[in-house]
N, C-alpha and C. Protein backbone atom coordinates (compact mmCIF):
# COMPACT_ATOMS: atom_id res chain seq x y z
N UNK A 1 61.93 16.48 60.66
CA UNK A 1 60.83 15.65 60.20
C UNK A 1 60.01 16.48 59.20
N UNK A 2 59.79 15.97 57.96
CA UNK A 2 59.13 16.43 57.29
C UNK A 2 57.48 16.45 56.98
N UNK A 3 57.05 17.31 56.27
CA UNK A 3 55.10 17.34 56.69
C UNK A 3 54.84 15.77 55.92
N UNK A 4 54.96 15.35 54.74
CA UNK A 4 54.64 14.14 54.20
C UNK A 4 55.40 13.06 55.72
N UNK A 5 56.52 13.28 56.04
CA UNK A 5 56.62 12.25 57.15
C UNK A 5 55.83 11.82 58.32
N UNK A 6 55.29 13.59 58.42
CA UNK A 6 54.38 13.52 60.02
C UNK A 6 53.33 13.02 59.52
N UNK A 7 52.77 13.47 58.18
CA UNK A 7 51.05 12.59 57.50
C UNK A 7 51.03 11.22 57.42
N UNK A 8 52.71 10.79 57.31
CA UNK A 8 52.45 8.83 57.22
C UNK A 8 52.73 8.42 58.69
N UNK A 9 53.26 9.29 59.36
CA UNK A 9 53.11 8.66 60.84
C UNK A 9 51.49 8.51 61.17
N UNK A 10 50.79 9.82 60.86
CA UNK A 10 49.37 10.04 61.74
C UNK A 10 48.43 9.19 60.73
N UNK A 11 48.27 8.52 59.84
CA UNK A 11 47.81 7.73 58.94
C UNK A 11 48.10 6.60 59.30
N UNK A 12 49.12 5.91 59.35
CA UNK A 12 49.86 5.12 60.08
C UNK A 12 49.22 4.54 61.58
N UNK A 13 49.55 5.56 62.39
CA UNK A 13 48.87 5.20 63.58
C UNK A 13 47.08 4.90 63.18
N UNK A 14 46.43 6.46 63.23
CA UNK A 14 45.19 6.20 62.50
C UNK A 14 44.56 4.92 62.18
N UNK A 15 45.45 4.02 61.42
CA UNK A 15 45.34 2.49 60.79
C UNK A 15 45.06 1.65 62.12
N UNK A 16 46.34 1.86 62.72
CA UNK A 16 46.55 0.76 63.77
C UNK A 16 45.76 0.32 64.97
N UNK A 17 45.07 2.14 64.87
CA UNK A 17 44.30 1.96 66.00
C UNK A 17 42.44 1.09 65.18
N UNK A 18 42.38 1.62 64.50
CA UNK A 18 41.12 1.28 63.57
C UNK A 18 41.46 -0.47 63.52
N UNK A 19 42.43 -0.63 63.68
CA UNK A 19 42.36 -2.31 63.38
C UNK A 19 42.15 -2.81 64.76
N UNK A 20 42.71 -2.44 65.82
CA UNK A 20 42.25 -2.72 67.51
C UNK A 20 41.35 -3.71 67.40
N UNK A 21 41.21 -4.67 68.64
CA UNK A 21 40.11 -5.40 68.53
C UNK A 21 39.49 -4.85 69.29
N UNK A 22 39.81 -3.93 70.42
CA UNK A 22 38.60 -3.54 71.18
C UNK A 22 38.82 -1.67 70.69
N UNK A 23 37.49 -0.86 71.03
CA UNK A 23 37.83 0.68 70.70
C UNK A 23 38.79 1.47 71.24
N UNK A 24 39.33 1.94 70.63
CA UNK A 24 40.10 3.06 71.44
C UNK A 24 39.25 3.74 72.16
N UNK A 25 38.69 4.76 71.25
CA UNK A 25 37.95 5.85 72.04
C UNK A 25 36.57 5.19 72.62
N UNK A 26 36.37 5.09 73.75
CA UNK A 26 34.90 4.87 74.22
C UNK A 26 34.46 5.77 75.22
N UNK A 27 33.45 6.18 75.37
CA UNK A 27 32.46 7.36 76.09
C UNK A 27 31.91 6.03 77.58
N UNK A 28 31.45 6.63 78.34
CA UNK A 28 30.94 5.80 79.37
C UNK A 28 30.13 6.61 79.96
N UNK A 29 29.53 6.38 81.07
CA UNK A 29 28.48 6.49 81.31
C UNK A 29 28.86 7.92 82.18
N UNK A 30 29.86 8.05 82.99
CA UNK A 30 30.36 8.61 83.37
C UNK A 30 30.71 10.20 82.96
N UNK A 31 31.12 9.83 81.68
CA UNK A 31 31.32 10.99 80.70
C UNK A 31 30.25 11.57 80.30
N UNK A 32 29.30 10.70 79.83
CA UNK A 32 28.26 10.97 79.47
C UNK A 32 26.94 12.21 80.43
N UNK A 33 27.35 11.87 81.57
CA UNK A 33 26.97 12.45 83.08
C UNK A 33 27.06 13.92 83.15
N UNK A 34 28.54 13.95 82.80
CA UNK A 34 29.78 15.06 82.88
C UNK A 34 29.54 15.82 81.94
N UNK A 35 29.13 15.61 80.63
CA UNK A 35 28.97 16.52 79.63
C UNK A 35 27.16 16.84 79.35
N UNK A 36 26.14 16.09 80.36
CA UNK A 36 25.09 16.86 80.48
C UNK A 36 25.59 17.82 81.59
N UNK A 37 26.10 17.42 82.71
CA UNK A 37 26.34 18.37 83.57
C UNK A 37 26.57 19.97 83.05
N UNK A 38 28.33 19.78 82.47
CA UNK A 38 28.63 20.72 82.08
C UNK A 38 27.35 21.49 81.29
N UNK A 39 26.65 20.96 80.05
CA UNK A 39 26.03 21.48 79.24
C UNK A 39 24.67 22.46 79.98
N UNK A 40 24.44 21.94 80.68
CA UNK A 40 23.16 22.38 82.05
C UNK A 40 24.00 24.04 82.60
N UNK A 41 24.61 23.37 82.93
CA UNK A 41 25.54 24.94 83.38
C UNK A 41 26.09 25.75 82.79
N UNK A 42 26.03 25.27 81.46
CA UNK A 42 26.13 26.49 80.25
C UNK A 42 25.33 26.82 79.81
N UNK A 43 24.44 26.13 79.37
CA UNK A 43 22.66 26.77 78.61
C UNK A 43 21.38 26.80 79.48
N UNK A 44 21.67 26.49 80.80
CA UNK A 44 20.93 26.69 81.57
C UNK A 44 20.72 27.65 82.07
N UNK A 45 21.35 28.89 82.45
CA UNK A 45 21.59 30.11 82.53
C UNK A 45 20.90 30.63 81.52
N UNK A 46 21.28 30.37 80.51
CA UNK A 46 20.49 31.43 79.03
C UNK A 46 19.39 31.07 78.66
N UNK A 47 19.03 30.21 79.14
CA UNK A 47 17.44 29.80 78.70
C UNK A 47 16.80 30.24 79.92
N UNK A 48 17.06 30.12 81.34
CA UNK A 48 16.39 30.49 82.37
C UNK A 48 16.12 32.07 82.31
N UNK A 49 17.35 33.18 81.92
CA UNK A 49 17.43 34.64 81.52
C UNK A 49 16.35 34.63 80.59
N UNK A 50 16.18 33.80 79.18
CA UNK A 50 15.26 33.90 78.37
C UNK A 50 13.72 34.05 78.85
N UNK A 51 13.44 33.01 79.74
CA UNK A 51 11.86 32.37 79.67
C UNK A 51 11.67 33.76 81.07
N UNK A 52 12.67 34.20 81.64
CA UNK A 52 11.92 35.40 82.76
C UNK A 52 11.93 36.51 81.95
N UNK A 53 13.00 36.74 80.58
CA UNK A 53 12.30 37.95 80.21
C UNK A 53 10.88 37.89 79.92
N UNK A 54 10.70 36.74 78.78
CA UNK A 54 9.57 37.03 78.82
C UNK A 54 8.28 36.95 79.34
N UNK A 55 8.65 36.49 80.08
CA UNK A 55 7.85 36.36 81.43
C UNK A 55 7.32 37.71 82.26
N UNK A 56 8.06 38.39 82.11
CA UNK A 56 8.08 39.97 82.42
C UNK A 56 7.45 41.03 81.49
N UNK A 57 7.83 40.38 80.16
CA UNK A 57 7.30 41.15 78.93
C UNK A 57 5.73 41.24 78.91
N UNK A 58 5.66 39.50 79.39
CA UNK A 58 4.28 38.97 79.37
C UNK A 58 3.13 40.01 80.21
N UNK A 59 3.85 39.81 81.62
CA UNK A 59 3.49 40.39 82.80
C UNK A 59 3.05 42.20 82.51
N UNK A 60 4.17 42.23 81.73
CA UNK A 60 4.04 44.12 81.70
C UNK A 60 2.43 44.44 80.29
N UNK A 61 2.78 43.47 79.49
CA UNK A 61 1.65 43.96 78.06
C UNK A 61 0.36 43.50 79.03
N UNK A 62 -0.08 42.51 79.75
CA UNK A 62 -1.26 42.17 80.64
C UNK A 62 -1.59 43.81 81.60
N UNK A 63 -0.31 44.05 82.39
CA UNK A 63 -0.86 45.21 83.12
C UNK A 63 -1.15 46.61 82.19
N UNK A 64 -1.01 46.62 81.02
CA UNK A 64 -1.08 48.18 80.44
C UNK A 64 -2.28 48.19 79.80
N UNK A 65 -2.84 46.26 79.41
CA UNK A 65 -3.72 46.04 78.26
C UNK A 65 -3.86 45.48 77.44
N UNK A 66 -2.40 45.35 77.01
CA UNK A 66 -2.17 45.06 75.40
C UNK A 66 -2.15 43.64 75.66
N UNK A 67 -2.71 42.93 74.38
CA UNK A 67 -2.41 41.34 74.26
C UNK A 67 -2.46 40.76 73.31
């Protein structure tokens, strides 16, 4: 199979699906759930590490003086 063959297959399809009467791809509510989830448990960590450094930073310039 050649590369111009595989580009009119995936163009091709591409088409067929775009003409669908209902969507192919649809998100639901479900998913939607799932990928705050996930996202919480990835940047949730690094923002929580963030706000205690400085929280500490805070804590330490108050006890020496500085502000």
């Amino acid at each position: 199979m050649t590369r111009r063959t595989q580009l009119i297959i995936a163009v091709g399809s591409l088409g067929i699906s775009l003409l669908a009467c209902t969507p192919v791809i649809t998100i639901g509510y479900g998913e939607i759930l799932i990928l705050i989830l996930v996202l919480v448990l990835v940047v949730g960590p690094v923002i929580l590490r963030f706000f205690r450094t400085r929280l500490n930073t805070d804590q330490k310039n108050e006890d020496n003086g500085d502000n």
